[in-house]
C-alpha atoms as a PDB file:
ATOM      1  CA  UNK A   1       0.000   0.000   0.000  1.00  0.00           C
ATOM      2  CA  UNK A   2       1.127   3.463  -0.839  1.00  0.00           C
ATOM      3  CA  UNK A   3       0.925   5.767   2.428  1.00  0.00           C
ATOM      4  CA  UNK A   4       1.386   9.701   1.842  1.00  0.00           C
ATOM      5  CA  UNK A   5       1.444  12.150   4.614  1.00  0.00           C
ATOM      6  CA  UNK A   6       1.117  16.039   4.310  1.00  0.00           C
ATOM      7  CA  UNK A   7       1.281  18.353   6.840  1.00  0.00           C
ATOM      8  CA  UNK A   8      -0.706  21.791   6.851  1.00  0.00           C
ATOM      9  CA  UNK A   9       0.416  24.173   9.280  1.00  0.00           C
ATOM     10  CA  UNK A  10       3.910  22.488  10.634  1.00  0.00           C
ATOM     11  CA  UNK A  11       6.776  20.604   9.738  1.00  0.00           C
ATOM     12  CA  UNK A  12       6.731  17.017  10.344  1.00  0.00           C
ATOM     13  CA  UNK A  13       9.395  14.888  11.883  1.00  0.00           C
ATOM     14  CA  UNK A  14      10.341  11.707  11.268  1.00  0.00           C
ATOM     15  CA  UNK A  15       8.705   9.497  14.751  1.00  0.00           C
ATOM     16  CA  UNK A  16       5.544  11.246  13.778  1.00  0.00           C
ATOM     17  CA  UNK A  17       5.910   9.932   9.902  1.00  0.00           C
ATOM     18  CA  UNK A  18       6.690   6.596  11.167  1.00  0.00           C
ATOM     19  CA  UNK A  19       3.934   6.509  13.668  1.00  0.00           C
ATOM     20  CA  UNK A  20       1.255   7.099  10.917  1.00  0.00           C
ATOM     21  CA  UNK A  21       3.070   4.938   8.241  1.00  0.00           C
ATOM     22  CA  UNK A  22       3.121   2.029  10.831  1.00  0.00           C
ATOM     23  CA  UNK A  23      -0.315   3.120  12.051  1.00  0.00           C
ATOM     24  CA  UNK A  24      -1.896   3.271   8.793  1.00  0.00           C
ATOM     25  CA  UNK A  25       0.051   0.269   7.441  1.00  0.00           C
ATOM     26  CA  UNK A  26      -1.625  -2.068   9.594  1.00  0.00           C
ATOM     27  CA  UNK A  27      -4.930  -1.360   7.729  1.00  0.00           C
ATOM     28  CA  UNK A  28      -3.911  -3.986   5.079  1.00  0.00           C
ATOM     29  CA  UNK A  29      -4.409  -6.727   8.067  1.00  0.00           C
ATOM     30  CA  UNK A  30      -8.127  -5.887   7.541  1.00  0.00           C
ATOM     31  CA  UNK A  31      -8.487  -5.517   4.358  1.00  0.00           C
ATOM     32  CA  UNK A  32      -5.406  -6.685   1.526  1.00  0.00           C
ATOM     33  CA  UNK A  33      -7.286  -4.973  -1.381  1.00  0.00           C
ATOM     34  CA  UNK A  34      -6.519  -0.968  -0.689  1.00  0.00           C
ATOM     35  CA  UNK A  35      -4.936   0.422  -3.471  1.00  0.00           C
ATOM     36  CA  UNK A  36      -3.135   3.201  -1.135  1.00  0.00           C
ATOM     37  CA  UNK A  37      -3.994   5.815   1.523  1.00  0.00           C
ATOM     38  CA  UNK A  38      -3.454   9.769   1.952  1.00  0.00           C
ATOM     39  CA  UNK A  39      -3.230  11.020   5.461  1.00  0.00           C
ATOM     40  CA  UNK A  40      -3.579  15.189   6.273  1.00  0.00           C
ATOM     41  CA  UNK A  41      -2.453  16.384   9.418  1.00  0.00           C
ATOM     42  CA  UNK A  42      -3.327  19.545  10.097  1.00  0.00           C
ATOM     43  CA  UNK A  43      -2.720  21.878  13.041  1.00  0.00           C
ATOM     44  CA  UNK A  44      -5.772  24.169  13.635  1.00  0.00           C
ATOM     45  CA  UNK A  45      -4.849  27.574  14.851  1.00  0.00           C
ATOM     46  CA  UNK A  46      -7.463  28.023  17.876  1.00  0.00           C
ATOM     47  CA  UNK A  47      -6.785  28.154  21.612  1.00  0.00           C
ATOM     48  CA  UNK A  48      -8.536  25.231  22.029  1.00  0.00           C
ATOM     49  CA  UNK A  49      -5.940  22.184  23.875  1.00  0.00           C
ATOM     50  CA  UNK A  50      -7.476  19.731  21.101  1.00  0.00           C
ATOM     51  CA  UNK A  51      -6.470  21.610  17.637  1.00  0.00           C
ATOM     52  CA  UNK A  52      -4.585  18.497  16.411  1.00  0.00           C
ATOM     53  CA  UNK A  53      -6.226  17.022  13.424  1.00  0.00           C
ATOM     54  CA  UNK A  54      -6.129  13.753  11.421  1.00  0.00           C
ATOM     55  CA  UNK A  55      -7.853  12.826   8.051  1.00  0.00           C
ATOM     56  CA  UNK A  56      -7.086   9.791   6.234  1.00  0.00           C
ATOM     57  CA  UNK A  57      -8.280   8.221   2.683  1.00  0.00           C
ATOM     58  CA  UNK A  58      -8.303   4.986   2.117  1.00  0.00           C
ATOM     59  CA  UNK A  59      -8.762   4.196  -1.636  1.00  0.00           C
ATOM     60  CA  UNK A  60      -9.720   0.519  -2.017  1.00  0.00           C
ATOM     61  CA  UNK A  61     -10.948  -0.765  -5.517  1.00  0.00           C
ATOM     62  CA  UNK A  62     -14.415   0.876  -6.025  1.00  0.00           C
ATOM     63  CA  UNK A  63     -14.742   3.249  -2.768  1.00  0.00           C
ATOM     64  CA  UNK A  64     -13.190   5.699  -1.380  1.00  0.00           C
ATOM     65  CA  UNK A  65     -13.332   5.652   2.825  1.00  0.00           C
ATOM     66  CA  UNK A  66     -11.845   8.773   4.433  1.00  0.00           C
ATOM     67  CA  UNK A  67     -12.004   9.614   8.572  1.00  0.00           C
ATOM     68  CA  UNK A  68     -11.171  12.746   9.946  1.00  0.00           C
ATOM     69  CA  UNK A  69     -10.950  13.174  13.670  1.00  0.00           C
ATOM     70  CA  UNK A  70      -9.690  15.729  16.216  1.00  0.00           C
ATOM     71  CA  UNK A  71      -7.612  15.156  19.097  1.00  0.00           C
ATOM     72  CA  UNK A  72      -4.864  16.815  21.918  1.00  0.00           C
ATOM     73  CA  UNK A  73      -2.207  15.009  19.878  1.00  0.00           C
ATOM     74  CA  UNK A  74      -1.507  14.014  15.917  1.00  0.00           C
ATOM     75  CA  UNK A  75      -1.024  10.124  17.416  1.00  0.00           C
ATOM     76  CA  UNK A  76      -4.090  10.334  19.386  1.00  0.00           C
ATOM     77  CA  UNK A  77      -6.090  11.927  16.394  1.00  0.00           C
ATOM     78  CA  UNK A  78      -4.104   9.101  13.937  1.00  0.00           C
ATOM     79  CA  UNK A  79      -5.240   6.055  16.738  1.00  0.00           C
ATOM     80  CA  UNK A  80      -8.630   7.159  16.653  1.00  0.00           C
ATOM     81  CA  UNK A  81      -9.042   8.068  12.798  1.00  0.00           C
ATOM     82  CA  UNK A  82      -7.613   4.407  12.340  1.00  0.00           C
ATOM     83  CA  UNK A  83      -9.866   2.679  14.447  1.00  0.00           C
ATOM     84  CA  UNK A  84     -12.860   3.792  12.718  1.00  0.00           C
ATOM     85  CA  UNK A  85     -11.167   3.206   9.795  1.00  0.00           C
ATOM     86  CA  UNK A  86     -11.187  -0.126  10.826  1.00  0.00           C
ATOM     87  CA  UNK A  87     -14.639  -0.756  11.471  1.00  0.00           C
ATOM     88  CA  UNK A  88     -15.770   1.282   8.183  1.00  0.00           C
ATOM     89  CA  UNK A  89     -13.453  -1.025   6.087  1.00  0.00           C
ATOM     90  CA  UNK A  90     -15.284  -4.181   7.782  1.00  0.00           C
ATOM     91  CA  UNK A  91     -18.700  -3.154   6.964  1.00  0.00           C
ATOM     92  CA  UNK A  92     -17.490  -2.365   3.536  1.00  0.00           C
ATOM     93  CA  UNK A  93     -15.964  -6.237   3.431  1.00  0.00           C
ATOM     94  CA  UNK A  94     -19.650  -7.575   4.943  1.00  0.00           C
ATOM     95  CA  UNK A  95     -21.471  -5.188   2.261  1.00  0.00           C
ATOM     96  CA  UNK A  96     -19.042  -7.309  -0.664  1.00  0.00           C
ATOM     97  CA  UNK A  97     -19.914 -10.715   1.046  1.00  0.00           C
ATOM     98  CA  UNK A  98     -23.761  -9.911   1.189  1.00  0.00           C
ATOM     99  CA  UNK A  99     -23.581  -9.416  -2.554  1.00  0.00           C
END
């Protein structure tokens, strides 16, 4: 699977990119068929303590699954974008089965 992460608002550095590729990677557990996957993190510029935000696509043949979730931290935001990435990716396998 090809993984590519941009950041908006900061500079990345590298335990951060290797968090989300390893992250991220792990999809492919779930489901071998995704074609690749295009994570945004972005830091929002408010006083609020959660401003760190993670959207991910997930391109799999036919569909297009994409997450976005807001968190105190980019690994936090990245866990929790994931895990729901997780479960959409499963009901998308059960809706392929049912047909």
């Amino acid at each position: 699977m090809n993984i590519k992460i941009q950041s908006v608002n900061f500079n990345i550095n590298d335990n951060l990119s290797s968090f989300v590729n390893e992250k991220v990677g792990k999809l492919e557990q779930y489901f071998d068929s995704i074609v690749s996957s295009e994570v945004y993190l972005k830091l929002e510029n408010t006083t609020e303590i959660e401003n760190k935000i993670a959207e991910i696509k997930v391109l799999i043949p036919g569909n297009e699954i994409f997450v976005k979730k807001k968190a105190k931290s980019f690994e936090e935001a990245t866990d929790l974008a994931v895990d729901a990435l997780k479960k959409q990716i499963n009901k998308h396998k059960e809706k392929i089965k049912g047909v």
